[in-house]
PDB file of N, CA and C in Angstrom:
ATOM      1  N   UNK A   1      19.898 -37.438-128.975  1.00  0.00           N
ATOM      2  CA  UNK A   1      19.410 -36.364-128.142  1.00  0.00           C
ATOM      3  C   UNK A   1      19.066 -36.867-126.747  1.00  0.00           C
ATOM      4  N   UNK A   2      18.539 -38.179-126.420  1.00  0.00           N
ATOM      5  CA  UNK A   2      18.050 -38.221-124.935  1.00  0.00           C
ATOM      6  C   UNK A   2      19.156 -38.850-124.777  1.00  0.00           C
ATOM      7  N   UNK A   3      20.580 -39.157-124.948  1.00  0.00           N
ATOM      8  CA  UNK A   3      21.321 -39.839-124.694  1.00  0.00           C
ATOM      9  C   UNK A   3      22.171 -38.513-123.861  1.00  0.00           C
ATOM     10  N   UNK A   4      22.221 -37.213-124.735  1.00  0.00           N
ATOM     11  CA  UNK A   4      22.492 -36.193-124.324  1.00  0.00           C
ATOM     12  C   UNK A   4      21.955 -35.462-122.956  1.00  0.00           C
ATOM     13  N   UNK A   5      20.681 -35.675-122.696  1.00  0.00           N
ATOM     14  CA  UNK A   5      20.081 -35.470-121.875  1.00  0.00           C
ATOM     15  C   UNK A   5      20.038 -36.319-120.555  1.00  0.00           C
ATOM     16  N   UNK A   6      20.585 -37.452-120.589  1.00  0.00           N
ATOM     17  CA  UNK A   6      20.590 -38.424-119.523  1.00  0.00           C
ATOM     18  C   UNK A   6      21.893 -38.223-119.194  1.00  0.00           C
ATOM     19  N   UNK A   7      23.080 -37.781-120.012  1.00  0.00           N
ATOM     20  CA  UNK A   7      24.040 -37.694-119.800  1.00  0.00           C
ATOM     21  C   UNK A   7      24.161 -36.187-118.607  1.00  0.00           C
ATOM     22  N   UNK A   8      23.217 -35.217-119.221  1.00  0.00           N
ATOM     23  CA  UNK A   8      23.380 -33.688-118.589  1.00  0.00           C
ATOM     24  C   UNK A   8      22.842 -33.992-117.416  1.00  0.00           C
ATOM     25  N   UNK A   9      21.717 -34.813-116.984  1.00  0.00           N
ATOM     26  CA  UNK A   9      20.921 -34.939-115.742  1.00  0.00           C
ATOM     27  C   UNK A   9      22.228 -36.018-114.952  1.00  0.00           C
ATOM     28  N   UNK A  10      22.927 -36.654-115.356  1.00  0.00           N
ATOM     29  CA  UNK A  10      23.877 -37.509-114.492  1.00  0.00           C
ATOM     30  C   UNK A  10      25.235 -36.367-113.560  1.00  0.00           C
ATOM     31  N   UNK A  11      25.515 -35.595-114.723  1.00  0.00           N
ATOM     32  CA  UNK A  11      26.894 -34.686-114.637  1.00  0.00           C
ATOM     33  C   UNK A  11      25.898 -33.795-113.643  1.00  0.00           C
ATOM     34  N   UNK A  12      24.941 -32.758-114.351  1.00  0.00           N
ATOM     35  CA  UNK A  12      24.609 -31.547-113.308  1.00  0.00           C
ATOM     36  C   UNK A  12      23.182 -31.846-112.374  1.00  0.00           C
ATOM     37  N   UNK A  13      22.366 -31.969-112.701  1.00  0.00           N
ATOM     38  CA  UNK A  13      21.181 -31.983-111.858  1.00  0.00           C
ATOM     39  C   UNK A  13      21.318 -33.005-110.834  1.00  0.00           C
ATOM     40  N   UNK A  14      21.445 -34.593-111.147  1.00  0.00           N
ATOM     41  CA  UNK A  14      21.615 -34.941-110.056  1.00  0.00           C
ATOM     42  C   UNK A  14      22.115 -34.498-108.597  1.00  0.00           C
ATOM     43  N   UNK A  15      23.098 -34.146-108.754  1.00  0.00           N
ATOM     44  CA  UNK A  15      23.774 -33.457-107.447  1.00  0.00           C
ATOM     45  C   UNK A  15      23.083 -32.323-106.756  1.00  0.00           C
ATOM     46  N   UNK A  16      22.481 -31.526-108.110  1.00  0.00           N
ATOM     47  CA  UNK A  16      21.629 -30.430-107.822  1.00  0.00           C
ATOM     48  C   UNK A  16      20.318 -30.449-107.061  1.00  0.00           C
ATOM     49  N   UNK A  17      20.169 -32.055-107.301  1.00  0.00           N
ATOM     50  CA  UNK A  17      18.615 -32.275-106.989  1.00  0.00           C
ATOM     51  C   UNK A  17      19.042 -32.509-105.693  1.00  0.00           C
ATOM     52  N   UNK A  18      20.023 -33.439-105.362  1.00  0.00           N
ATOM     53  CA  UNK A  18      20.248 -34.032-104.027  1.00  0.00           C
ATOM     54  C   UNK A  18      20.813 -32.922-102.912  1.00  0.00           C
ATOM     55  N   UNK A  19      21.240 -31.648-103.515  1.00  0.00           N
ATOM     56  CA  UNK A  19      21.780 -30.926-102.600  1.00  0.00           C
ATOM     57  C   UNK A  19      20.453 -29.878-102.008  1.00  0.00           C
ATOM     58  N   UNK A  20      19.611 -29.864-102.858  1.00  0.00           N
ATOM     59  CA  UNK A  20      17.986 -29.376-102.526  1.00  0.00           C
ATOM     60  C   UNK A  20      17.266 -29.639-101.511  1.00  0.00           C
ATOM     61  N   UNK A  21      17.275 -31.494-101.626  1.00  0.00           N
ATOM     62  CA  UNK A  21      16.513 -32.556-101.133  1.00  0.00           C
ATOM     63  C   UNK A  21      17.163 -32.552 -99.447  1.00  0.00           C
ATOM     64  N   UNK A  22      18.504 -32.168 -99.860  1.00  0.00           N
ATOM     65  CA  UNK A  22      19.014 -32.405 -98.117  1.00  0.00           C
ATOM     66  C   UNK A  22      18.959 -30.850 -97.596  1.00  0.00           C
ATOM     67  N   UNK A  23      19.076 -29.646 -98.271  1.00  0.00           N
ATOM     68  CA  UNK A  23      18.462 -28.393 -97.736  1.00  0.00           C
ATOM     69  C   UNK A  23      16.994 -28.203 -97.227  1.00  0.00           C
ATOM     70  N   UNK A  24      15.991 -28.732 -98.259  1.00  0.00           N
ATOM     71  CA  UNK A  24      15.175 -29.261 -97.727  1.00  0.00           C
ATOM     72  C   UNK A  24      14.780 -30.167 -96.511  1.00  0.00           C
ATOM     73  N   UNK A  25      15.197 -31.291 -96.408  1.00  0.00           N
ATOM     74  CA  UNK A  25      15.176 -31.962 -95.383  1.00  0.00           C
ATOM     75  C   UNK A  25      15.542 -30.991 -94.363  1.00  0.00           C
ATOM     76  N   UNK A  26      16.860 -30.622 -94.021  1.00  0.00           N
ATOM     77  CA  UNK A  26      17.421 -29.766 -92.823  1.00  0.00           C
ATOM     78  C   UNK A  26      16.233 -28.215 -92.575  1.00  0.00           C
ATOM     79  N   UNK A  27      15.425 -27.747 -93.189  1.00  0.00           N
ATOM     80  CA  UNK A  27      14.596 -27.181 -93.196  1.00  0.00           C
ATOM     81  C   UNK A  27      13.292 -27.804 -92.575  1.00  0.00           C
ATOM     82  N   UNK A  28      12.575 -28.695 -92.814  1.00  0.00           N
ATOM     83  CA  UNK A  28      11.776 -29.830 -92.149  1.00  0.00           C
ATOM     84  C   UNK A  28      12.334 -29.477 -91.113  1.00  0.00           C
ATOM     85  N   UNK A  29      13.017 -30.312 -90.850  1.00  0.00           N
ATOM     86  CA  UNK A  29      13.869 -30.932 -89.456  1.00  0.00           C
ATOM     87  C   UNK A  29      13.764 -29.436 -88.215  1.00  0.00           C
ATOM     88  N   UNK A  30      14.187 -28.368 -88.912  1.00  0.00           N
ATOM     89  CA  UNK A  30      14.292 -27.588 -88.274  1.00  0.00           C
ATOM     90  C   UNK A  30      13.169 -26.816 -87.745  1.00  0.00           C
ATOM     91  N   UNK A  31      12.048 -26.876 -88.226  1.00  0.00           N
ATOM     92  CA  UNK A  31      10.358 -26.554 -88.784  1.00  0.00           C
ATOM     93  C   UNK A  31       9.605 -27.196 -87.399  1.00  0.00           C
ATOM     94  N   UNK A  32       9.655 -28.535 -87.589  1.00  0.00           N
ATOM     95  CA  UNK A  32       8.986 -29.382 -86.872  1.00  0.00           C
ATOM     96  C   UNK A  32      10.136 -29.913 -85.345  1.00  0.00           C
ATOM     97  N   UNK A  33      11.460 -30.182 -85.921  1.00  0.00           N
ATOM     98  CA  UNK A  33      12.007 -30.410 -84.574  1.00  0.00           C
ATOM     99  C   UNK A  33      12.390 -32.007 -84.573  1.00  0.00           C
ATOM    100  N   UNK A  34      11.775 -32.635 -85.234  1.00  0.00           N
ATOM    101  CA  UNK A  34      12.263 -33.987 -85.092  1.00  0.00           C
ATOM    102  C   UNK A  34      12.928 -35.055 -84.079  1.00  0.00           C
ATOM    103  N   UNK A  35      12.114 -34.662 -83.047  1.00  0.00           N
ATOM    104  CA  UNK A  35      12.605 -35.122 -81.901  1.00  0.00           C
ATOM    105  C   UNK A  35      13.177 -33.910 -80.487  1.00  0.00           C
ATOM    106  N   UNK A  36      12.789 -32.666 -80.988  1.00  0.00           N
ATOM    107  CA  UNK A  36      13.234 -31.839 -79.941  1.00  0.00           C
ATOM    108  C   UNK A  36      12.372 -30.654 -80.642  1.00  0.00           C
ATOM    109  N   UNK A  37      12.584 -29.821 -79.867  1.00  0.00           N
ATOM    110  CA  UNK A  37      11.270 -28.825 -79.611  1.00  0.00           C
ATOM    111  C   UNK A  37      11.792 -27.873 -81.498  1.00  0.00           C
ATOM    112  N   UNK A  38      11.086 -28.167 -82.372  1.00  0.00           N
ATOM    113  CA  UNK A  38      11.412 -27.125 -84.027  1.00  0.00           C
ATOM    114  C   UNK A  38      11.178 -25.173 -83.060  1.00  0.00           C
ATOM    115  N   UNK A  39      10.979 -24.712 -84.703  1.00  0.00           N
ATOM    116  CA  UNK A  39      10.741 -23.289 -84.776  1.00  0.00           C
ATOM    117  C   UNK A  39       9.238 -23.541 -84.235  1.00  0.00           C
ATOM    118  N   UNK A  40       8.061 -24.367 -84.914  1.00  0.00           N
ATOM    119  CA  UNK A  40       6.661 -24.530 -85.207  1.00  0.00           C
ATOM    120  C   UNK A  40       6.229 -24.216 -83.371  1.00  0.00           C
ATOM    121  N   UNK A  41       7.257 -25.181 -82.602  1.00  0.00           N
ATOM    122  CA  UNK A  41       6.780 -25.507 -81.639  1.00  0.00           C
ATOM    123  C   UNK A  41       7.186 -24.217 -80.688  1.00  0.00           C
ATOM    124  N   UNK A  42       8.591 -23.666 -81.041  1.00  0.00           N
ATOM    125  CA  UNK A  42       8.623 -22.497 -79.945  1.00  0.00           C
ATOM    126  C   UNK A  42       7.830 -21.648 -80.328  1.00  0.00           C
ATOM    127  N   UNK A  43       7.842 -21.216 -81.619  1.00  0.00           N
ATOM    128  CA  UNK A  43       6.779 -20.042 -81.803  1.00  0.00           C
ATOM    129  C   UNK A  43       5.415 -20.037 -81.119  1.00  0.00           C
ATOM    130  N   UNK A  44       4.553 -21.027 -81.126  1.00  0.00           N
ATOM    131  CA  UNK A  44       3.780 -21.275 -80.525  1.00  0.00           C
ATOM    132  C   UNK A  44       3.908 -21.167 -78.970  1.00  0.00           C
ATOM    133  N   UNK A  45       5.184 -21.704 -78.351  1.00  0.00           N
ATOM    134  CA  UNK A  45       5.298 -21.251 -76.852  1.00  0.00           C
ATOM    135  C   UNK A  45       5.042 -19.455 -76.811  1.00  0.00           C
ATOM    136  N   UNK A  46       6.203 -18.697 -77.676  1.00  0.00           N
ATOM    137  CA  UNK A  46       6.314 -17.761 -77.798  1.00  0.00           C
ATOM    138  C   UNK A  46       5.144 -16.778 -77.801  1.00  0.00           C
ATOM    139  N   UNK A  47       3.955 -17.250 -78.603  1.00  0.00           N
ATOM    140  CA  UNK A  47       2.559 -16.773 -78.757  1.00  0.00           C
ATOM    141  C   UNK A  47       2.101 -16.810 -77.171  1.00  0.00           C
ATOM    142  N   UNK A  48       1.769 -18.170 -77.053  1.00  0.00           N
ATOM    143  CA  UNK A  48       1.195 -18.351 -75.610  1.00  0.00           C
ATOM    144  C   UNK A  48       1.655 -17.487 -74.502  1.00  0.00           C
ATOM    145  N   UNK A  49       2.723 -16.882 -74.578  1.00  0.00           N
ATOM    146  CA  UNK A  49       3.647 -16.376 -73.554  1.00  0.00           C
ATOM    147  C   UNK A  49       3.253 -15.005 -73.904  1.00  0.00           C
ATOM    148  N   UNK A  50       3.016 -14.774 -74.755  1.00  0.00           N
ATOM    149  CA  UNK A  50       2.446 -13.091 -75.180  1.00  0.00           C
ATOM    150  C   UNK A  50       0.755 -12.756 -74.782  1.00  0.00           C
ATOM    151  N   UNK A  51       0.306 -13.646 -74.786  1.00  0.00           N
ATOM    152  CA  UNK A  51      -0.749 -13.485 -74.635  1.00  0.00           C
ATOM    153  C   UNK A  51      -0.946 -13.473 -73.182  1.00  0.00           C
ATOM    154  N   UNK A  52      -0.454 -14.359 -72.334  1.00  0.00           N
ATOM    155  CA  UNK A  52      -0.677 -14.527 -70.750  1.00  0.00           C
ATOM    156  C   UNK A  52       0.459 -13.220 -70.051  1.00  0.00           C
ATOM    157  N   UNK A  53       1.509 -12.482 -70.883  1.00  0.00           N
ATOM    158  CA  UNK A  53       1.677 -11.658 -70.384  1.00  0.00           C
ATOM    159  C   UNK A  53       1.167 -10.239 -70.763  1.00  0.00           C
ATOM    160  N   UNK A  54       0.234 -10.378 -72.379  1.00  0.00           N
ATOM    161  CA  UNK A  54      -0.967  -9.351 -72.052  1.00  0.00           C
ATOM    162  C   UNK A  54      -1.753  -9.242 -71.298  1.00  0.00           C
ATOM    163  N   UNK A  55      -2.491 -10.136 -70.599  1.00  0.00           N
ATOM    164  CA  UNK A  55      -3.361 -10.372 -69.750  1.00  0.00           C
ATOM    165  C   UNK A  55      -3.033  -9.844 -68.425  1.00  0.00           C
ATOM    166  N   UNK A  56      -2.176 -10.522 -68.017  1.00  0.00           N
ATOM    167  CA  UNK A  56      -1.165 -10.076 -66.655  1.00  0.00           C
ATOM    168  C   UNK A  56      -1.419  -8.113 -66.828  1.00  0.00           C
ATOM    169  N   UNK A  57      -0.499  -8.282 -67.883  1.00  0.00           N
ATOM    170  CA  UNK A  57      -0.304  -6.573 -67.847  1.00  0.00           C
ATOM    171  C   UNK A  57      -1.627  -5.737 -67.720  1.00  0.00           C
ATOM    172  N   UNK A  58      -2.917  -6.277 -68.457  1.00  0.00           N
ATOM    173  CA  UNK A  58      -3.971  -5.505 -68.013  1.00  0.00           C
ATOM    174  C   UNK A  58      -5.076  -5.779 -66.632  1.00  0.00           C
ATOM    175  N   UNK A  59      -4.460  -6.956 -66.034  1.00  0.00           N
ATOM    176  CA  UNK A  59      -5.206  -7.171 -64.643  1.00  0.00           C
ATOM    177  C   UNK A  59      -3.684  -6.282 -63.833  1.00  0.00           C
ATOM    178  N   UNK A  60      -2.869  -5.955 -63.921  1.00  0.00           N
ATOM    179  CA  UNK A  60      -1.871  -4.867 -63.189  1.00  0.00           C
ATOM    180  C   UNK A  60      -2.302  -3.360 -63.401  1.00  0.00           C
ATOM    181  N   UNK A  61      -2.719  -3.333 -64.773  1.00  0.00           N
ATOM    182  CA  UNK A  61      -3.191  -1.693 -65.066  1.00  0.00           C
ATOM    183  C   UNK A  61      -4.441  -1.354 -64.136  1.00  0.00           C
ATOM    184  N   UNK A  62      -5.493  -2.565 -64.555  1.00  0.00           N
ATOM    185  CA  UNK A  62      -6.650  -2.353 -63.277  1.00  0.00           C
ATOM    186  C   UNK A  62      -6.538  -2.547 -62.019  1.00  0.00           C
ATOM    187  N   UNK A  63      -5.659  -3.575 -61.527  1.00  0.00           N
ATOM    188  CA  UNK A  63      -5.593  -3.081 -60.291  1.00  0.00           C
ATOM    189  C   UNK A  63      -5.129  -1.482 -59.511  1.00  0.00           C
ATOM    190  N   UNK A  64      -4.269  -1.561 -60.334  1.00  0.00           N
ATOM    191  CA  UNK A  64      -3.228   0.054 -60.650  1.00  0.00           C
ATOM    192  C   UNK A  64      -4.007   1.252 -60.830  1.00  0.00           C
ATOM    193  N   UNK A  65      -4.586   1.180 -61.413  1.00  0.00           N
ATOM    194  CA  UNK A  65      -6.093   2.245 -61.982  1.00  0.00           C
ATOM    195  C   UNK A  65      -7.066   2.663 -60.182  1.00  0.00           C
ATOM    196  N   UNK A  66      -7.500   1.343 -59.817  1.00  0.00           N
ATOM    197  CA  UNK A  66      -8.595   0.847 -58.902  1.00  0.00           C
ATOM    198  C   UNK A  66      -8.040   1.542 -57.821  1.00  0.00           C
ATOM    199  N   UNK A  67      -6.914   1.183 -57.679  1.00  0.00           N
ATOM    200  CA  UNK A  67      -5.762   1.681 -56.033  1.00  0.00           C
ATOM    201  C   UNK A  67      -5.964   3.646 -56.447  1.00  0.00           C
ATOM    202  N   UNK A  68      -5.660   4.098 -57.461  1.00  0.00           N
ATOM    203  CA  UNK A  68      -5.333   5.264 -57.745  1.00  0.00           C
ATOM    204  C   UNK A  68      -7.022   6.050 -57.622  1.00  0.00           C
ATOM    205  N   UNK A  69      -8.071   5.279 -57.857  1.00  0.00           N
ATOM    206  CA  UNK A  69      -9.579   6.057 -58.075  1.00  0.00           C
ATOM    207  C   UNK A  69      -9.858   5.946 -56.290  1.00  0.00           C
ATOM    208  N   UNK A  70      -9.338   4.682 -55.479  1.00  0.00           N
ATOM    209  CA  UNK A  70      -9.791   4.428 -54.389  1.00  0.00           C
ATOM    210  C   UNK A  70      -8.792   5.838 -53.447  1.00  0.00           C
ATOM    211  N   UNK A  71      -7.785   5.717 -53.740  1.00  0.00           N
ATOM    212  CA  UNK A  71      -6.875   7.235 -53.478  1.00  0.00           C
ATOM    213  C   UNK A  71      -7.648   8.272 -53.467  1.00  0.00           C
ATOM    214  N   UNK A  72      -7.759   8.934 -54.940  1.00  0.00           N
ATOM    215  CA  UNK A  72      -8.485   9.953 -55.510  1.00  0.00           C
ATOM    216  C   UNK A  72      -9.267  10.216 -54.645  1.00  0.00           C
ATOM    217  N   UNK A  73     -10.856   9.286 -54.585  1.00  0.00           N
ATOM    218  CA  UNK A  73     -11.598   9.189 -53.211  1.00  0.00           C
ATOM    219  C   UNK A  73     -11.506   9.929 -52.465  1.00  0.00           C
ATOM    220  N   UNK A  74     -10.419   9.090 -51.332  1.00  0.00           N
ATOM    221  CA  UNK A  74     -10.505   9.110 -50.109  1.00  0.00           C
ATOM    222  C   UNK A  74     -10.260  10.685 -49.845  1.00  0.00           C
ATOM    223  N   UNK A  75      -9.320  11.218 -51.011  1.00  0.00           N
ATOM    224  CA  UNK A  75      -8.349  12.711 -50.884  1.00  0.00           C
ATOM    225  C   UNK A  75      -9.382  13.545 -50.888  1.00  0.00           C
ATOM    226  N   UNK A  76     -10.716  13.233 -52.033  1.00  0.00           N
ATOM    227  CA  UNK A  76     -11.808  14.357 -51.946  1.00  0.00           C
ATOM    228  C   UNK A  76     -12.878  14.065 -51.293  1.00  0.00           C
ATOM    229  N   UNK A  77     -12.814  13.348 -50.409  1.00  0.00           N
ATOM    230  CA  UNK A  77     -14.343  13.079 -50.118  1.00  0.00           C
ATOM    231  C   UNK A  77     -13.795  12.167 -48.192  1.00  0.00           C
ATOM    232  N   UNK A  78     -12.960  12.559 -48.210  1.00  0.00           N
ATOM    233  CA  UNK A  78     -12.317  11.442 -46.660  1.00  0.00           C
ATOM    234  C   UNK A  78     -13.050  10.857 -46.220  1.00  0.00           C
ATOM    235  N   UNK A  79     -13.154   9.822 -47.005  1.00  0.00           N
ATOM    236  CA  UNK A  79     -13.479   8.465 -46.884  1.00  0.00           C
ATOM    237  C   UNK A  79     -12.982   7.597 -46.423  1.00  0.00           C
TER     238      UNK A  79
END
């Protein structure tokens, strides 16, 4: 019986294991970047970049807002 079994792990799993191990690996690799910028690392640009162009967008709305009340103003009150 384990003669059977060393025999089945030689014919099928081995290969099976090793074709895992290098999908795996290429997954890593691709994750982290391994020497050049991964997914881990753009996403993170990607974040940063969302956030500083939320920001942007709501110091444009207030300025935008501010210009339009300072308008408003002047129209009712000629200032």
């Amino acid at each position: 019986m384990s003669g059977e079994c060393t025999d089945r792990y030689e014919d099928v799993c081995k290969g099976e294991f090793a074709g895992m191990h290098r999908k795996l690996d290429l997954l890593d690799e691709a994750i982290r970047g391994n020497g050049k910028p991964g997914i881990q690392l753009r996403l993170d640009r990607l974040e940063s970049a969302e956030r500083t162009r939320g920001r942007l967008l709501w110091i444009l709305i207030g300025a935008a807002s501010t210009l339009a009340v300072g308008g408003l103003w002047r129209v009712v009150f000629g200032g």
